[in-house]
Protein backbone atom coordinates (compact mmCIF):
# COMPACT_ATOMS: atom_id res chain seq x y z
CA UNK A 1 37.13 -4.30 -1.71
CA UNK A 2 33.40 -3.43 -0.31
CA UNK A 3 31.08 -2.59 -2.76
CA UNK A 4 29.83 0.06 0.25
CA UNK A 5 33.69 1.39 1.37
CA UNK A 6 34.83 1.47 -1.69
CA UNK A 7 38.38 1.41 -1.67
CA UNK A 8 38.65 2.32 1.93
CA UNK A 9 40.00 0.07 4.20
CA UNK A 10 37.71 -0.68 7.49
CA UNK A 11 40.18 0.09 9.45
CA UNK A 12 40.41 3.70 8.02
CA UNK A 13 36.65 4.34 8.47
CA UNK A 14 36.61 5.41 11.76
CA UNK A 15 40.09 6.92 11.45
CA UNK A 16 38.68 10.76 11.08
CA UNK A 17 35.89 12.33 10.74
CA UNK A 18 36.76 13.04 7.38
CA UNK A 19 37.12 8.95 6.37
CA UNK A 20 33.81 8.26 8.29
CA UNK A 21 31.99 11.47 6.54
CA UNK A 22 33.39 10.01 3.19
CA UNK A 23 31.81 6.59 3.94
CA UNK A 24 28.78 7.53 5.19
CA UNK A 25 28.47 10.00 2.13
CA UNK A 26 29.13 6.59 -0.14
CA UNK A 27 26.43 4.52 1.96
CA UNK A 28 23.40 7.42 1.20
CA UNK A 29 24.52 7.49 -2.48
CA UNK A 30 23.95 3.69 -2.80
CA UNK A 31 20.80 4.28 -1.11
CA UNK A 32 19.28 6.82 -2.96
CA UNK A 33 20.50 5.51 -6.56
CA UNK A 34 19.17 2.00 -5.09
CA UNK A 35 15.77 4.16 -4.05
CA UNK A 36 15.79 5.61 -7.25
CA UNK A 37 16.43 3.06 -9.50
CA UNK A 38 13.13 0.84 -7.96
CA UNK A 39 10.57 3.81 -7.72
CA UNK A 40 9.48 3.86 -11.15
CA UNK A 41 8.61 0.04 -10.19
CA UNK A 42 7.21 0.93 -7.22
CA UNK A 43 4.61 3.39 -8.11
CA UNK A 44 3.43 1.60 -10.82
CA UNK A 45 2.47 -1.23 -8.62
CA UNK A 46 0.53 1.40 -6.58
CA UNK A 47 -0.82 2.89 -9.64
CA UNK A 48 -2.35 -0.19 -10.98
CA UNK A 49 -3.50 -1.20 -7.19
CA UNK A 50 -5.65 1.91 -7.07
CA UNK A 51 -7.05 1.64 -10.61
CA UNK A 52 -7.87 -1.78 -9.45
CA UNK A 53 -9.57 -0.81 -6.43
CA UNK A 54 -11.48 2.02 -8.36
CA UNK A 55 -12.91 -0.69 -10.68
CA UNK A 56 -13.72 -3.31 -8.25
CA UNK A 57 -15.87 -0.47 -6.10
CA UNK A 58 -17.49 0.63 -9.28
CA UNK A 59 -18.14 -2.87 -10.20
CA UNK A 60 -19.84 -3.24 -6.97
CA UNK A 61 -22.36 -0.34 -7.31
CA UNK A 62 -22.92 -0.63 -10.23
CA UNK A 63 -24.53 -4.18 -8.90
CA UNK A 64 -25.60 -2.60 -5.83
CA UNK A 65 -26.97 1.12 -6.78
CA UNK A 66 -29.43 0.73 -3.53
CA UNK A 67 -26.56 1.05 -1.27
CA UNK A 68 -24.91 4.23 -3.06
CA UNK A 69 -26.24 6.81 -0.20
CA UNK A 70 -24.86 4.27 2.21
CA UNK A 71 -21.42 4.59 1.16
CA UNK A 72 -19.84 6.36 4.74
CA UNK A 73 -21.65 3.01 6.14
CA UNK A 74 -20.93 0.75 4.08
CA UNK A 75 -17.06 2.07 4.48
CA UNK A 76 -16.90 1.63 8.18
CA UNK A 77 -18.48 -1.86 7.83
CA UNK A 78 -15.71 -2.76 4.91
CA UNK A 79 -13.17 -1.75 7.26
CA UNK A 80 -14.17 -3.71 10.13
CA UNK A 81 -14.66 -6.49 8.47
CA UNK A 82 -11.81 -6.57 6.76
CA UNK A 83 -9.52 -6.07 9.81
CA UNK A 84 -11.99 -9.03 11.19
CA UNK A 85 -11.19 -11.46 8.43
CA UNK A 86 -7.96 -10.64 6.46
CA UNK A 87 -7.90 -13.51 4.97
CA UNK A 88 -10.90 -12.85 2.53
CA UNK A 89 -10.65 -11.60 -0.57
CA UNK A 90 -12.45 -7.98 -1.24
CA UNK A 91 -14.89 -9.27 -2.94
CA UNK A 92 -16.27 -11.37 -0.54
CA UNK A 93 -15.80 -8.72 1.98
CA UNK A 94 -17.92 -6.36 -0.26
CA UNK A 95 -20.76 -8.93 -0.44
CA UNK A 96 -20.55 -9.29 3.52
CA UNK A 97 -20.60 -5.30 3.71
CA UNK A 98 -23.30 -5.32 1.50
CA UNK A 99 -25.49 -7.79 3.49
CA UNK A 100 -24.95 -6.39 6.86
CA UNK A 101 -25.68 -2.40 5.91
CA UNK A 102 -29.03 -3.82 3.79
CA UNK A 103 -29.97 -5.27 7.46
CA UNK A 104 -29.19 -2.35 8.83
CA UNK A 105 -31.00 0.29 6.88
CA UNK A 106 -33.65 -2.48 5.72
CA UNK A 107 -33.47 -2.10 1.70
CA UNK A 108 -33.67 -4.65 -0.71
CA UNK A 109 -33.94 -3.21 -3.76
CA UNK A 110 -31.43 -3.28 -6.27
């Protein structure tokens, strides 16, 4: 026995219209209880990436206040240079982001 056909034989399923409707009824149930059953899990993972993301941007002006009216900037140079070099961690791309929009709008302050 399939643990998608149920107890329909494969041979049946394309029978009628009726035996393939049945099926493909059986197939979106498993699907959706499947979808179900994971989303909780799911959207906590997002939920805690975001909160993470919130406090790692905070983190970062709160260390660099000088660039807070630079922050459309300073999000176009995070996003290049993270599509640049994937392979960094965010942190490090922050700091590079950092650098490049103080050389850019010449601040220095802190």
């Amino acid at each position: 026995m399939s643990r998608y056909l149920g107890d329909i034989k494969l041979e049946d399923f394309l029978a009628s219209e009726e035996s393939f409707d049945k099926v493909m009824d059986k197939v979106v149930s498993v699907a959706i209880e499947r979808a179900l059953i994971h989303l909780p899990r799911l959207i906590l993972a997002q939920i805690r990436n975001a909160e993470g993301v919130k406090e790692t941007v905070d983190k970062f002006y709160l260390s660099n206040r000088d660039l807070r009216p630079y922050k459309n900037m300073l999000s176009v140079t995070t996003t290049r240079l993270c599509a640049e070099h994937p392979e960094l961690p965010v942190e490090e791309i922050l700091a590079m982001a950092a650098t490049e929009v103080r050389s850019v709008v010449k601040t220095t302050t802190k």
